[in-house]
C-alpha atoms as a PDB file:
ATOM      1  CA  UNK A   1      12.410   9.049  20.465  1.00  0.00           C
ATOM      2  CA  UNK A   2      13.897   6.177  21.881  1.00  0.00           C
ATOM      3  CA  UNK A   3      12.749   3.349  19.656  1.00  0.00           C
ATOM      4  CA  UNK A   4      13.610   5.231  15.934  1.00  0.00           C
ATOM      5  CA  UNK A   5      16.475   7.477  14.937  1.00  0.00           C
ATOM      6  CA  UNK A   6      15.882  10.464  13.221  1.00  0.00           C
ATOM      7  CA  UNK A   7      18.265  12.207  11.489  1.00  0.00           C
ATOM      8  CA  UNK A   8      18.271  14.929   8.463  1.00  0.00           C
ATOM      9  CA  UNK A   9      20.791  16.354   5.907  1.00  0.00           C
ATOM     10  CA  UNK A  10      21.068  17.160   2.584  1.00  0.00           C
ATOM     11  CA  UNK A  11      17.402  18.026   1.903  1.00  0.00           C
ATOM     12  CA  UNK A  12      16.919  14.472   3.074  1.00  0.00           C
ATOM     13  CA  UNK A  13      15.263  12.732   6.385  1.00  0.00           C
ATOM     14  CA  UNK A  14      16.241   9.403   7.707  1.00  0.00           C
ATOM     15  CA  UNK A  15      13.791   7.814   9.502  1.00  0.00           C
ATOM     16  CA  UNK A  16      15.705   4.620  11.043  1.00  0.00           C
ATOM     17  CA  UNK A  17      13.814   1.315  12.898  1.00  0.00           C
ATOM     18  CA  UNK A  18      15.995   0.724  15.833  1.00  0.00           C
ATOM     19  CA  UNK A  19      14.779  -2.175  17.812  1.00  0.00           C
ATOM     20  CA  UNK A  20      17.169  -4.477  16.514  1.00  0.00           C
ATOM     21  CA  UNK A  21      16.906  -6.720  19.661  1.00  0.00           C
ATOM     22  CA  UNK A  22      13.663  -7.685  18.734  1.00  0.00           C
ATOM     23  CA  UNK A  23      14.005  -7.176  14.833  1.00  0.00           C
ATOM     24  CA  UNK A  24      12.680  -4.234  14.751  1.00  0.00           C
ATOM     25  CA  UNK A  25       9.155  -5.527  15.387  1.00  0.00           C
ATOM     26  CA  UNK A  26       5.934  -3.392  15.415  1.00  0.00           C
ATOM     27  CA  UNK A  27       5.113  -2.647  18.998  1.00  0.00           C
ATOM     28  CA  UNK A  28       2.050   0.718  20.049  1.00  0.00           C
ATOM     29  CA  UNK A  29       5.032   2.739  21.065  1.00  0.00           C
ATOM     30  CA  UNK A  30       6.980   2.063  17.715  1.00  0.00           C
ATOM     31  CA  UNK A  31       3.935   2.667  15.846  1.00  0.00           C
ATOM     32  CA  UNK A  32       3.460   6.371  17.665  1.00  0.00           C
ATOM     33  CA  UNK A  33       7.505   7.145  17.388  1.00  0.00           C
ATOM     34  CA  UNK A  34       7.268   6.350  13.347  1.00  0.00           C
ATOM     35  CA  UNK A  35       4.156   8.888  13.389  1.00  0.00           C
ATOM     36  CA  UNK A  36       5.580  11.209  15.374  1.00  0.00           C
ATOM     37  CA  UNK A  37       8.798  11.363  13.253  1.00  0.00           C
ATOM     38  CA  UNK A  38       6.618  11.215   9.439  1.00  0.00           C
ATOM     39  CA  UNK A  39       4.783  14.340  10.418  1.00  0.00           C
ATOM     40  CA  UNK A  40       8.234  15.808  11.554  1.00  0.00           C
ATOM     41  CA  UNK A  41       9.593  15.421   8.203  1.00  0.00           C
ATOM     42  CA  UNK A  42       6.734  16.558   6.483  1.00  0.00           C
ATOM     43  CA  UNK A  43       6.498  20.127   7.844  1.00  0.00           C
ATOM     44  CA  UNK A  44      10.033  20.543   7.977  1.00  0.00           C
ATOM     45  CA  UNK A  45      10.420  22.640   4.945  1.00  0.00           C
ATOM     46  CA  UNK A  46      14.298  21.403   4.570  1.00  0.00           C
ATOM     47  CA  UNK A  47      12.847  18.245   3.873  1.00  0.00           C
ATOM     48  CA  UNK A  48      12.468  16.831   0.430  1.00  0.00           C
ATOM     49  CA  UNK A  49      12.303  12.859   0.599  1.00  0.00           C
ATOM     50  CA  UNK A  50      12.532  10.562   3.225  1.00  0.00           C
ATOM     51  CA  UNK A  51      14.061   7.079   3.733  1.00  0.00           C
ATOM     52  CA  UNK A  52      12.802   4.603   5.825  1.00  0.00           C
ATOM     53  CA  UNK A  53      15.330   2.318   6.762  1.00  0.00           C
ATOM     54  CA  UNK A  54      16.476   0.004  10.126  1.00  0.00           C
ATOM     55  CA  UNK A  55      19.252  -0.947  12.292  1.00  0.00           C
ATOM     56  CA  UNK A  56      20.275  -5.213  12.546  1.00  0.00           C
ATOM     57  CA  UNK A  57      19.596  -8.387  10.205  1.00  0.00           C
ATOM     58  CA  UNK A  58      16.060  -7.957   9.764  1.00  0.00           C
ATOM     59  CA  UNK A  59      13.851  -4.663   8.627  1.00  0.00           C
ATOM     60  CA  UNK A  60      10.686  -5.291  10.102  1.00  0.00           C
ATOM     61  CA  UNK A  61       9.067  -8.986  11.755  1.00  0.00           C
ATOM     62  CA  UNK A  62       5.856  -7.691  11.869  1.00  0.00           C
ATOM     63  CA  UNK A  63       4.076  -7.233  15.204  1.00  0.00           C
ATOM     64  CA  UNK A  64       5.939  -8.094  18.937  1.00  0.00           C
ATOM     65  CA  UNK A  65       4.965 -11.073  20.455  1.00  0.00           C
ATOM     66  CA  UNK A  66       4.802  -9.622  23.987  1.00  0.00           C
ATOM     67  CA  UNK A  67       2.354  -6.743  22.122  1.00  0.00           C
ATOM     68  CA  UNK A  68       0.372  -9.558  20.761  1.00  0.00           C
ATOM     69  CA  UNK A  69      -0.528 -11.556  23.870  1.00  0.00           C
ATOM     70  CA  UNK A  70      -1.442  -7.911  25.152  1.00  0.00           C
ATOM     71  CA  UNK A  71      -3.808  -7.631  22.329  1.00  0.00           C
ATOM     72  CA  UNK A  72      -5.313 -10.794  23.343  1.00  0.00           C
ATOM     73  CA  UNK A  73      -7.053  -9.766  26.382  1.00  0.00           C
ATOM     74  CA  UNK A  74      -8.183  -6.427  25.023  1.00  0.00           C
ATOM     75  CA  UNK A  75     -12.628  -5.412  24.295  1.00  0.00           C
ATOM     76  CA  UNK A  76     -13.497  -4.520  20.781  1.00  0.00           C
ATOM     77  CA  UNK A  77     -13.050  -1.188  21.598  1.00  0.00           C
ATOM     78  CA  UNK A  78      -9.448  -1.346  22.412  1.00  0.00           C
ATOM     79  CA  UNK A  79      -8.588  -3.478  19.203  1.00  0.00           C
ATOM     80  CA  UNK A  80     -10.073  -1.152  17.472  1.00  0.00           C
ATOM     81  CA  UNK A  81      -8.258   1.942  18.869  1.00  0.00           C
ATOM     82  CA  UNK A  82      -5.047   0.007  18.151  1.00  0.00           C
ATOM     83  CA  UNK A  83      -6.001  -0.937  14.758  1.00  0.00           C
ATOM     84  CA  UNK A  84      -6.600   2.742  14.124  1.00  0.00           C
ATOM     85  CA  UNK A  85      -3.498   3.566  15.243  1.00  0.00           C
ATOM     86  CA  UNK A  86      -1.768   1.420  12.663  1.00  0.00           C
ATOM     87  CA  UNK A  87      -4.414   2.191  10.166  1.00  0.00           C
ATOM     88  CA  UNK A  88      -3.046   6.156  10.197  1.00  0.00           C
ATOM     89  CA  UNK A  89       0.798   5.500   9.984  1.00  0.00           C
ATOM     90  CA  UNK A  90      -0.031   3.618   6.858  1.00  0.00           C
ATOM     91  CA  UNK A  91      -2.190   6.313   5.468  1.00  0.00           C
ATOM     92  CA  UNK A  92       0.439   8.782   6.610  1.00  0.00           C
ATOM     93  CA  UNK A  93       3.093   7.013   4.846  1.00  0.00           C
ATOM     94  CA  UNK A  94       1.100   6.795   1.760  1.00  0.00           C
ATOM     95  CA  UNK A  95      -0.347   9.814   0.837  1.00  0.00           C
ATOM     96  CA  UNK A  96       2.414  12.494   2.490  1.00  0.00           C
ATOM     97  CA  UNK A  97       3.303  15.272   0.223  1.00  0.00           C
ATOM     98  CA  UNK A  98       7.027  13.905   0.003  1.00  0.00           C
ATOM     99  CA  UNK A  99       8.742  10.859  -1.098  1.00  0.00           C
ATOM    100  CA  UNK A 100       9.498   7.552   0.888  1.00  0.00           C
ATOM    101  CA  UNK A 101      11.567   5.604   0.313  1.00  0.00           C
ATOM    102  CA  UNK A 102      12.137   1.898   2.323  1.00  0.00           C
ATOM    103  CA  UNK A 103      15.712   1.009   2.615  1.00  0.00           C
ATOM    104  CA  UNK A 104      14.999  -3.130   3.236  1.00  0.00           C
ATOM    105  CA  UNK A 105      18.183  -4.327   4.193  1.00  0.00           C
ATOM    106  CA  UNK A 106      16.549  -8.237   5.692  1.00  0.00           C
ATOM    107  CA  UNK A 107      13.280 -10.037   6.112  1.00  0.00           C
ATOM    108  CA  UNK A 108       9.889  -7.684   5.932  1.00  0.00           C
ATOM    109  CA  UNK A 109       7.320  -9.813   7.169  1.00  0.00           C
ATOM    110  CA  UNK A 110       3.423  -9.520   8.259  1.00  0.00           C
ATOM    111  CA  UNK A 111       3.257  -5.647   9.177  1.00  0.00           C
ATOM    112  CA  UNK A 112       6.958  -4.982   8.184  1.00  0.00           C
ATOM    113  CA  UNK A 113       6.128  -6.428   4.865  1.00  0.00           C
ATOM    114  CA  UNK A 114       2.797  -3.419   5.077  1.00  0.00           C
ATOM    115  CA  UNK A 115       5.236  -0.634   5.973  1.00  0.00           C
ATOM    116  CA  UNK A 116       7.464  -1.005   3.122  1.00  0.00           C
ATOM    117  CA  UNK A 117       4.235  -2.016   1.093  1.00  0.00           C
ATOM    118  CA  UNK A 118       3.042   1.740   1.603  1.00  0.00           C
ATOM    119  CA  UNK A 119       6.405   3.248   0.461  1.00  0.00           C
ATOM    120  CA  UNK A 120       6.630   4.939  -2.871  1.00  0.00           C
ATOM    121  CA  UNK A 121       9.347   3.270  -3.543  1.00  0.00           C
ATOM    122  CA  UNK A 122      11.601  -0.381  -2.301  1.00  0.00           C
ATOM    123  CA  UNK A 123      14.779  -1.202  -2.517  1.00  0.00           C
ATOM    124  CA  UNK A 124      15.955  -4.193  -1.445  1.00  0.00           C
ATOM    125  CA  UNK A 125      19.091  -6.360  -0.675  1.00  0.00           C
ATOM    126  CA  UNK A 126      18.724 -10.110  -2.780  1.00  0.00           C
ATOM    127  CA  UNK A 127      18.259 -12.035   1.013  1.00  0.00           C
ATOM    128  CA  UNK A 128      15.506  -9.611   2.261  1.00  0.00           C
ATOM    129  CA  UNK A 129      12.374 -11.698   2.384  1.00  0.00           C
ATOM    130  CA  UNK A 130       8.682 -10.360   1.913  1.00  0.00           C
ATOM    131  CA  UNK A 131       5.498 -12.205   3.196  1.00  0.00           C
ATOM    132  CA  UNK A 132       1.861 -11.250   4.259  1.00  0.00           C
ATOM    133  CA  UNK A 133       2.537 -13.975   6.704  1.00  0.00           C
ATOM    134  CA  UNK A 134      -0.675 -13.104   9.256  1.00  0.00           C
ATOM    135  CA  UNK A 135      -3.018 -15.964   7.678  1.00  0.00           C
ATOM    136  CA  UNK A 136      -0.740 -18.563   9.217  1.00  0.00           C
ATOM    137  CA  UNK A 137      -1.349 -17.467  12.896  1.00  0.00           C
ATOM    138  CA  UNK A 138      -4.926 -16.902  12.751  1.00  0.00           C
ATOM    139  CA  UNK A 139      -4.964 -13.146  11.680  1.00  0.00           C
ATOM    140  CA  UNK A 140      -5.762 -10.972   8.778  1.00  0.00           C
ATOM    141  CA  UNK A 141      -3.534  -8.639   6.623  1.00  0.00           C
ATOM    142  CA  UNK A 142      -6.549  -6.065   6.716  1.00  0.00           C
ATOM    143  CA  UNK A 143      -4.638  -2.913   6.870  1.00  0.00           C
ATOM    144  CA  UNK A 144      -2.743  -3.824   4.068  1.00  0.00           C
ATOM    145  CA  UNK A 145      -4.758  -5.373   1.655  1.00  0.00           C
ATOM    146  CA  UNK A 146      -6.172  -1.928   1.034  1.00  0.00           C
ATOM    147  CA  UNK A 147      -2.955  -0.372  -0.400  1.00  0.00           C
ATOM    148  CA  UNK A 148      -1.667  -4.001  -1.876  1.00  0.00           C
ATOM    149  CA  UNK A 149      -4.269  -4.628  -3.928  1.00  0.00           C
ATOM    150  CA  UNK A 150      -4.011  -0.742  -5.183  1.00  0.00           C
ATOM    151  CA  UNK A 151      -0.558  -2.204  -6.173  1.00  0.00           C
ATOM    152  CA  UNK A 152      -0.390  -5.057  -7.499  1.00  0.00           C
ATOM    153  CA  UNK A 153      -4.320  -5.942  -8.328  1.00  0.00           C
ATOM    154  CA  UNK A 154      -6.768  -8.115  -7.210  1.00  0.00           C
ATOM    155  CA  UNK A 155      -5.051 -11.677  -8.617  1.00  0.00           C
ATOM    156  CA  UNK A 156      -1.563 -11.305  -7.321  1.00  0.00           C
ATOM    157  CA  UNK A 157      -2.615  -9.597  -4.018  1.00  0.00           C
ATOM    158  CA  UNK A 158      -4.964 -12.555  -3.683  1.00  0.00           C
ATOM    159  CA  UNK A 159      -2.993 -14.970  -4.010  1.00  0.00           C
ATOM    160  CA  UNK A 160       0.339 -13.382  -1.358  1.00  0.00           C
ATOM    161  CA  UNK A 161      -2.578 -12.653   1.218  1.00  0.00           C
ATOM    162  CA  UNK A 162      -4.351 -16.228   1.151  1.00  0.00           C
ATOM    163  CA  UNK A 163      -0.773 -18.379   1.052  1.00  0.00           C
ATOM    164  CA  UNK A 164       0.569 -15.728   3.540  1.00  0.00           C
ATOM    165  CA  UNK A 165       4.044 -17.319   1.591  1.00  0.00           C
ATOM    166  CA  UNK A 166       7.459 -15.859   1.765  1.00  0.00           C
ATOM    167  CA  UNK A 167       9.656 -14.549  -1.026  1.00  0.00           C
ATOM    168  CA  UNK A 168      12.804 -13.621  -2.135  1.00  0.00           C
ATOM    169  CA  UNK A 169      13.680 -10.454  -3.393  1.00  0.00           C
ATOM    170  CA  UNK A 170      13.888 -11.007  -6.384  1.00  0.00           C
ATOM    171  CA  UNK A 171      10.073 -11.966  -6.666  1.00  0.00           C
ATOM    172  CA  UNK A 172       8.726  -9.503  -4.724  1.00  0.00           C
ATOM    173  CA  UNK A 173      10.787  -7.601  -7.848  1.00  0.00           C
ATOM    174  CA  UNK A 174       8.868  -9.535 -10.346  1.00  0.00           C
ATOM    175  CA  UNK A 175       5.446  -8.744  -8.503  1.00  0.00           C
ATOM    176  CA  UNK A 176       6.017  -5.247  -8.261  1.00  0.00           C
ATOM    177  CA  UNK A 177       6.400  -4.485  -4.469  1.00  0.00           C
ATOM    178  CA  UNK A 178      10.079  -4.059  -4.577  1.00  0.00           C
ATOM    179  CA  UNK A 179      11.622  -1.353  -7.246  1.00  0.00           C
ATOM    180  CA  UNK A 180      15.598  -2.980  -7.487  1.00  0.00           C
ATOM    181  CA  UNK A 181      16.838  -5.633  -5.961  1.00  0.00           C
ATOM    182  CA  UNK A 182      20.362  -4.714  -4.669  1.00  0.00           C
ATOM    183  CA  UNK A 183      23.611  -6.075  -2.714  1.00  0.00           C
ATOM    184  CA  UNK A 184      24.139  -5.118   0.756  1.00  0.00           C
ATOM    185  CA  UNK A 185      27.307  -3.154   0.252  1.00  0.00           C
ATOM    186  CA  UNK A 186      25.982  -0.718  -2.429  1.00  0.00           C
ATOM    187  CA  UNK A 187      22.023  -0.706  -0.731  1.00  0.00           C
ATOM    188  CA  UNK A 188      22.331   2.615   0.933  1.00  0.00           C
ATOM    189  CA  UNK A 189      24.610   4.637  -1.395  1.00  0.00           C
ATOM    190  CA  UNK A 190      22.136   3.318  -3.557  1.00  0.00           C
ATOM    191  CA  UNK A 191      18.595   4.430  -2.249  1.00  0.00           C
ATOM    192  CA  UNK A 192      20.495   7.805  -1.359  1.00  0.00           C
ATOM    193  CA  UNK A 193      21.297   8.414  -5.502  1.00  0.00           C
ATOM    194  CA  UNK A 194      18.260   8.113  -6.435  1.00  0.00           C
ATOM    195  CA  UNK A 195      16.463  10.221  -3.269  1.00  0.00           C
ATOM    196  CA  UNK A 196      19.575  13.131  -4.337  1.00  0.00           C
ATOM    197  CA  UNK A 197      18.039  12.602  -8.387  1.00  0.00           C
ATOM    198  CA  UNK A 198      14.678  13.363  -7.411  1.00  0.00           C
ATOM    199  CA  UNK A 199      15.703  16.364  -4.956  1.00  0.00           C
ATOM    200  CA  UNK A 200      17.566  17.892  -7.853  1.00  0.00           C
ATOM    201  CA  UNK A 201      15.747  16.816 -10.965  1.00  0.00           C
ATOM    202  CA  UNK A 202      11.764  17.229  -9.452  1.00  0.00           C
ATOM    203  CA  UNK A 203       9.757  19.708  -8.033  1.00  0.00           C
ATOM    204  CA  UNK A 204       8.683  18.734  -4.799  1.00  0.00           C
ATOM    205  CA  UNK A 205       5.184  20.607  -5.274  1.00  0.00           C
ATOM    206  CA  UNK A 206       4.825  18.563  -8.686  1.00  0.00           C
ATOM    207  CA  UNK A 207       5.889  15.460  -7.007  1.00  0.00           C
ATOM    208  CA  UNK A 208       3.366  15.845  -3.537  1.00  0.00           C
ATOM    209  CA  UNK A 209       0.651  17.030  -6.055  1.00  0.00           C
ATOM    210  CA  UNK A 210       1.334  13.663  -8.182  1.00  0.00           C
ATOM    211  CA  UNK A 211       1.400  11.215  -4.864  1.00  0.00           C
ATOM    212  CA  UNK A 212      -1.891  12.944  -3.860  1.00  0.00           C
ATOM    213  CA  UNK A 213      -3.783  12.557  -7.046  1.00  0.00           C
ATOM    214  CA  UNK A 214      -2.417   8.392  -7.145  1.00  0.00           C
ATOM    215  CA  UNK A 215      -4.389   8.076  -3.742  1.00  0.00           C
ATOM    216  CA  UNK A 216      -7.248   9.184  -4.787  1.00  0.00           C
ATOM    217  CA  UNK A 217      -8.017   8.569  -8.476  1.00  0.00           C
ATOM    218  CA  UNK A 218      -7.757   5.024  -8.144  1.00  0.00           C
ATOM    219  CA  UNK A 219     -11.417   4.990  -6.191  1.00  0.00           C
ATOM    220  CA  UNK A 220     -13.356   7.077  -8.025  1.00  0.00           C
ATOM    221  CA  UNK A 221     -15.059   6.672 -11.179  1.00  0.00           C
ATOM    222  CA  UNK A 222     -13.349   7.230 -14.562  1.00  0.00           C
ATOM    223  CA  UNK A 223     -15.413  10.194 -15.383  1.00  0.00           C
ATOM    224  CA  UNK A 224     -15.019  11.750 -11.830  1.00  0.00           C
ATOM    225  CA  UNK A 225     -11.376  10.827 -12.370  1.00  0.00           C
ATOM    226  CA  UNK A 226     -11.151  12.604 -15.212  1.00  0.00           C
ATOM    227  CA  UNK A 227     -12.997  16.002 -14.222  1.00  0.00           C
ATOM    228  CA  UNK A 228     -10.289  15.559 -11.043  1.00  0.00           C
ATOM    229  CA  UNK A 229      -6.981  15.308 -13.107  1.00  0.00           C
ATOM    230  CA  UNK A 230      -8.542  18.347 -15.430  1.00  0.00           C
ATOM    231  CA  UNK A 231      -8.990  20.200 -12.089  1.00  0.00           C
ATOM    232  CA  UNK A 232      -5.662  19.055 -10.546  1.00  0.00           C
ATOM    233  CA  UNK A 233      -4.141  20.471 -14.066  1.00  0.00           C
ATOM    234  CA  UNK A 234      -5.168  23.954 -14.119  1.00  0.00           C
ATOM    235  CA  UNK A 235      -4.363  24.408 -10.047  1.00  0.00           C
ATOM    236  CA  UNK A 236      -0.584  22.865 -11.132  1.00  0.00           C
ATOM    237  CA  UNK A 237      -0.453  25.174 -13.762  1.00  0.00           C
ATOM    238  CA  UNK A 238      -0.905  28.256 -11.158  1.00  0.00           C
ATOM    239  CA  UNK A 239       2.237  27.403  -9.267  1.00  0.00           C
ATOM    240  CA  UNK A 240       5.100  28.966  -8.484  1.00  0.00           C
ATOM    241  CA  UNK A 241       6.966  25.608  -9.627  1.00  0.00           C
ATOM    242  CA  UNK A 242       4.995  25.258 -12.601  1.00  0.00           C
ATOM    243  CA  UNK A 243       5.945  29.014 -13.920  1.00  0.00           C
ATOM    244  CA  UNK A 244       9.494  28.555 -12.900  1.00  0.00           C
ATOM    245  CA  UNK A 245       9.588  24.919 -14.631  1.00  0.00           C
ATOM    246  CA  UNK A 246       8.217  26.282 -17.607  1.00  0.00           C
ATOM    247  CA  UNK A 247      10.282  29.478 -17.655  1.00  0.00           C
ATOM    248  CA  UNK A 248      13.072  27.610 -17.581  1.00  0.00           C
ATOM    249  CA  UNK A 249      12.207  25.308 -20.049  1.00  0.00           C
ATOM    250  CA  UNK A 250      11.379  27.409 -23.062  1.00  0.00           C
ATOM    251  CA  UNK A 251      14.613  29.774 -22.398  1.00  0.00           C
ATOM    252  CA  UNK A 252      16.491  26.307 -22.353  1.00  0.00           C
ATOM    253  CA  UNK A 253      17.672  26.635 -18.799  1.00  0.00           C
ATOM    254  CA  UNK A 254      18.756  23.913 -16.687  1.00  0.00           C
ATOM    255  CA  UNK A 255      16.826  24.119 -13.260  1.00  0.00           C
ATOM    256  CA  UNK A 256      17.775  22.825 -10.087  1.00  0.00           C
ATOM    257  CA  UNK A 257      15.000  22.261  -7.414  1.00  0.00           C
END
C-alpha cells in the first residue's frame, strides 16, 4: 500500500490517509488501498476497532483534481464503474462488523467530509472544517446523501447538501456529524481512550450485531422492524458473548472483552 499506512496493535487497526502532498485527496487508487486495508481489518480476528485517521494539515479535500479532469472524458459506463467503486468503500465503512472511528485532525471536505460522514464515530480538532462542498462545482453529493440524511434527517441534511457551506467544528458538533470537538495536542490520545473503553468494556459480537441492525432497520417498515429486532434478540441471546455477559453478570463478575 503505498498511498495509506496500515498499522495494528493493541486489539486496534490504524488505517492512516497518507497523501499529504495533495491533502490527502480521493484519487481510484486511494479509494481501492482504503478497501483493501477495511477488509484487512475486518477478518483479522486481533482486530477490535479501527481508526481512520491522516498524515498533514488537512484530513480529506475530497476528490483530486488531476482524477477529476480524468473523469471528464469518461462514457456512462465508466462513471458508473467509478461511482461504484466509491459507492462500496462507503458501504464497507458503514456497516463492518467493527468500530470506526475518524481521527479529523483538518478540513473534511466534499468526499472527505462522506468518509468521516460514514464513521461510527468523529472526533475532531476545533479548526477541522466540514462541507458537502460538490454543489458549488457543478456536482452532486449522491453517495453521501444516502448515509447523511440516515444521520442527521431530511431538514438539516437538506439544507448542508443544497448550500454545499463550510463549518467549523464546533457546528458540525451541534448537527450531529462530529461526536467531540477536541484540541490538536490531546486528539489522538483521545480517540485511542475511547477505542481502548470499548475494546475492554463491549463485546465485539454485541457491538457488530448492533452496527448491523442500525443499517438496516432504518429502511424498513416499523412492523418489519420490529419482527427484525425480536429476531435479532433471540439469535444474540444464543451467543457465546451473550452467555458469558450474562454469566458474569448475575455472579457479579467484572468481565473483560
Amino acid at each position: 500500500m503505498d498511498l495509506i499506512k496500515y498499522e495494528t496493535g493493541e486489539r486496534l487497526a490504524w488505517i492512516t490517509l497518507n497523501r499529504p502532498e495533495k491533502r490527502n485527496a480521493l484519487s481510484y487508487e486511494l479509494v481501492a488501498e482504503l478497501k483493501e486495508a477495511f477488509q484487512k481489518a475486518t477478518y483479522d480476528p486481533k482486530v477490535k476497532v479501527i481508526i481512520l485517521k491522516a498524515e498533514g494539515t488537512s484530513f480529506c479535500a475530497g476528490a483530486d483534481i488531476a482524477y477529476l479532469q480524468q473523469l471528464q472524458s469518461n462514457t456512462y459506463e465508466e462513471n458508473l464503474e467509478d461511482s461504484i467503486h466509491l459507492k462500496e468503500l462507503f458501504e464497507m465503512i458503514y456497516t463492518i462488523p467493527k468500530v470506526v472511528i475518524a481521527q479529523v485532525q483538518g478540513p473534511a471536505i466534499a468526499g472527505g467530509c462522506g468518509l468521516a460522514t460514514v464513521c461510527d464515530m468523529v472526533y475532531a480538532v476545533p479548526e477541522a472544517q466540514f462541507g458537502y462542498t460538490e454543489v458549488k462545482i457543478g456536482f452532486i453529493p449522491a453517495i453521501v446523501m444516502v448515509f447523511l440524511v440516515r444521520k442527521l434527517g431530511d431538514a438539516k441534511a437538506r439544507e448542508l447538501l443544497l448550500t454545499g457551506q463550510l463549518i467549523d467544528a464546533k457546528k458540525a458538533w451541534e448537527l450531529g456529524i462530529v461526536n467531540e470537538v477536541v484540541e490538536a495536542d490531546r486528539l489522538a490520545a483521545r480517540v485511542e481512550e475511547m477505542a481502548a473503553r470499548l475494546i475492554s468494556s463491549n463485546s465485539e459480537q454485541s457491538m457488530g450485531m448492533t452496527k448491523q441492525m442500525m443499517a438496516e432497520v432504518q429502511q424498513m417498515s416499523i412492523v418489519d422492524a420490529l419482527q427484525y429486532a425480536a429476531e435479532q434478540n433471540a439469535v444474540a441471546r444464543s451467543t457465546k458473548d451473550c452467555k458469558r455477559g450474562m454469566a458474569a453478570f448475575l455472579n457479579k463478575e467484572k468481565i473483560s472483552w
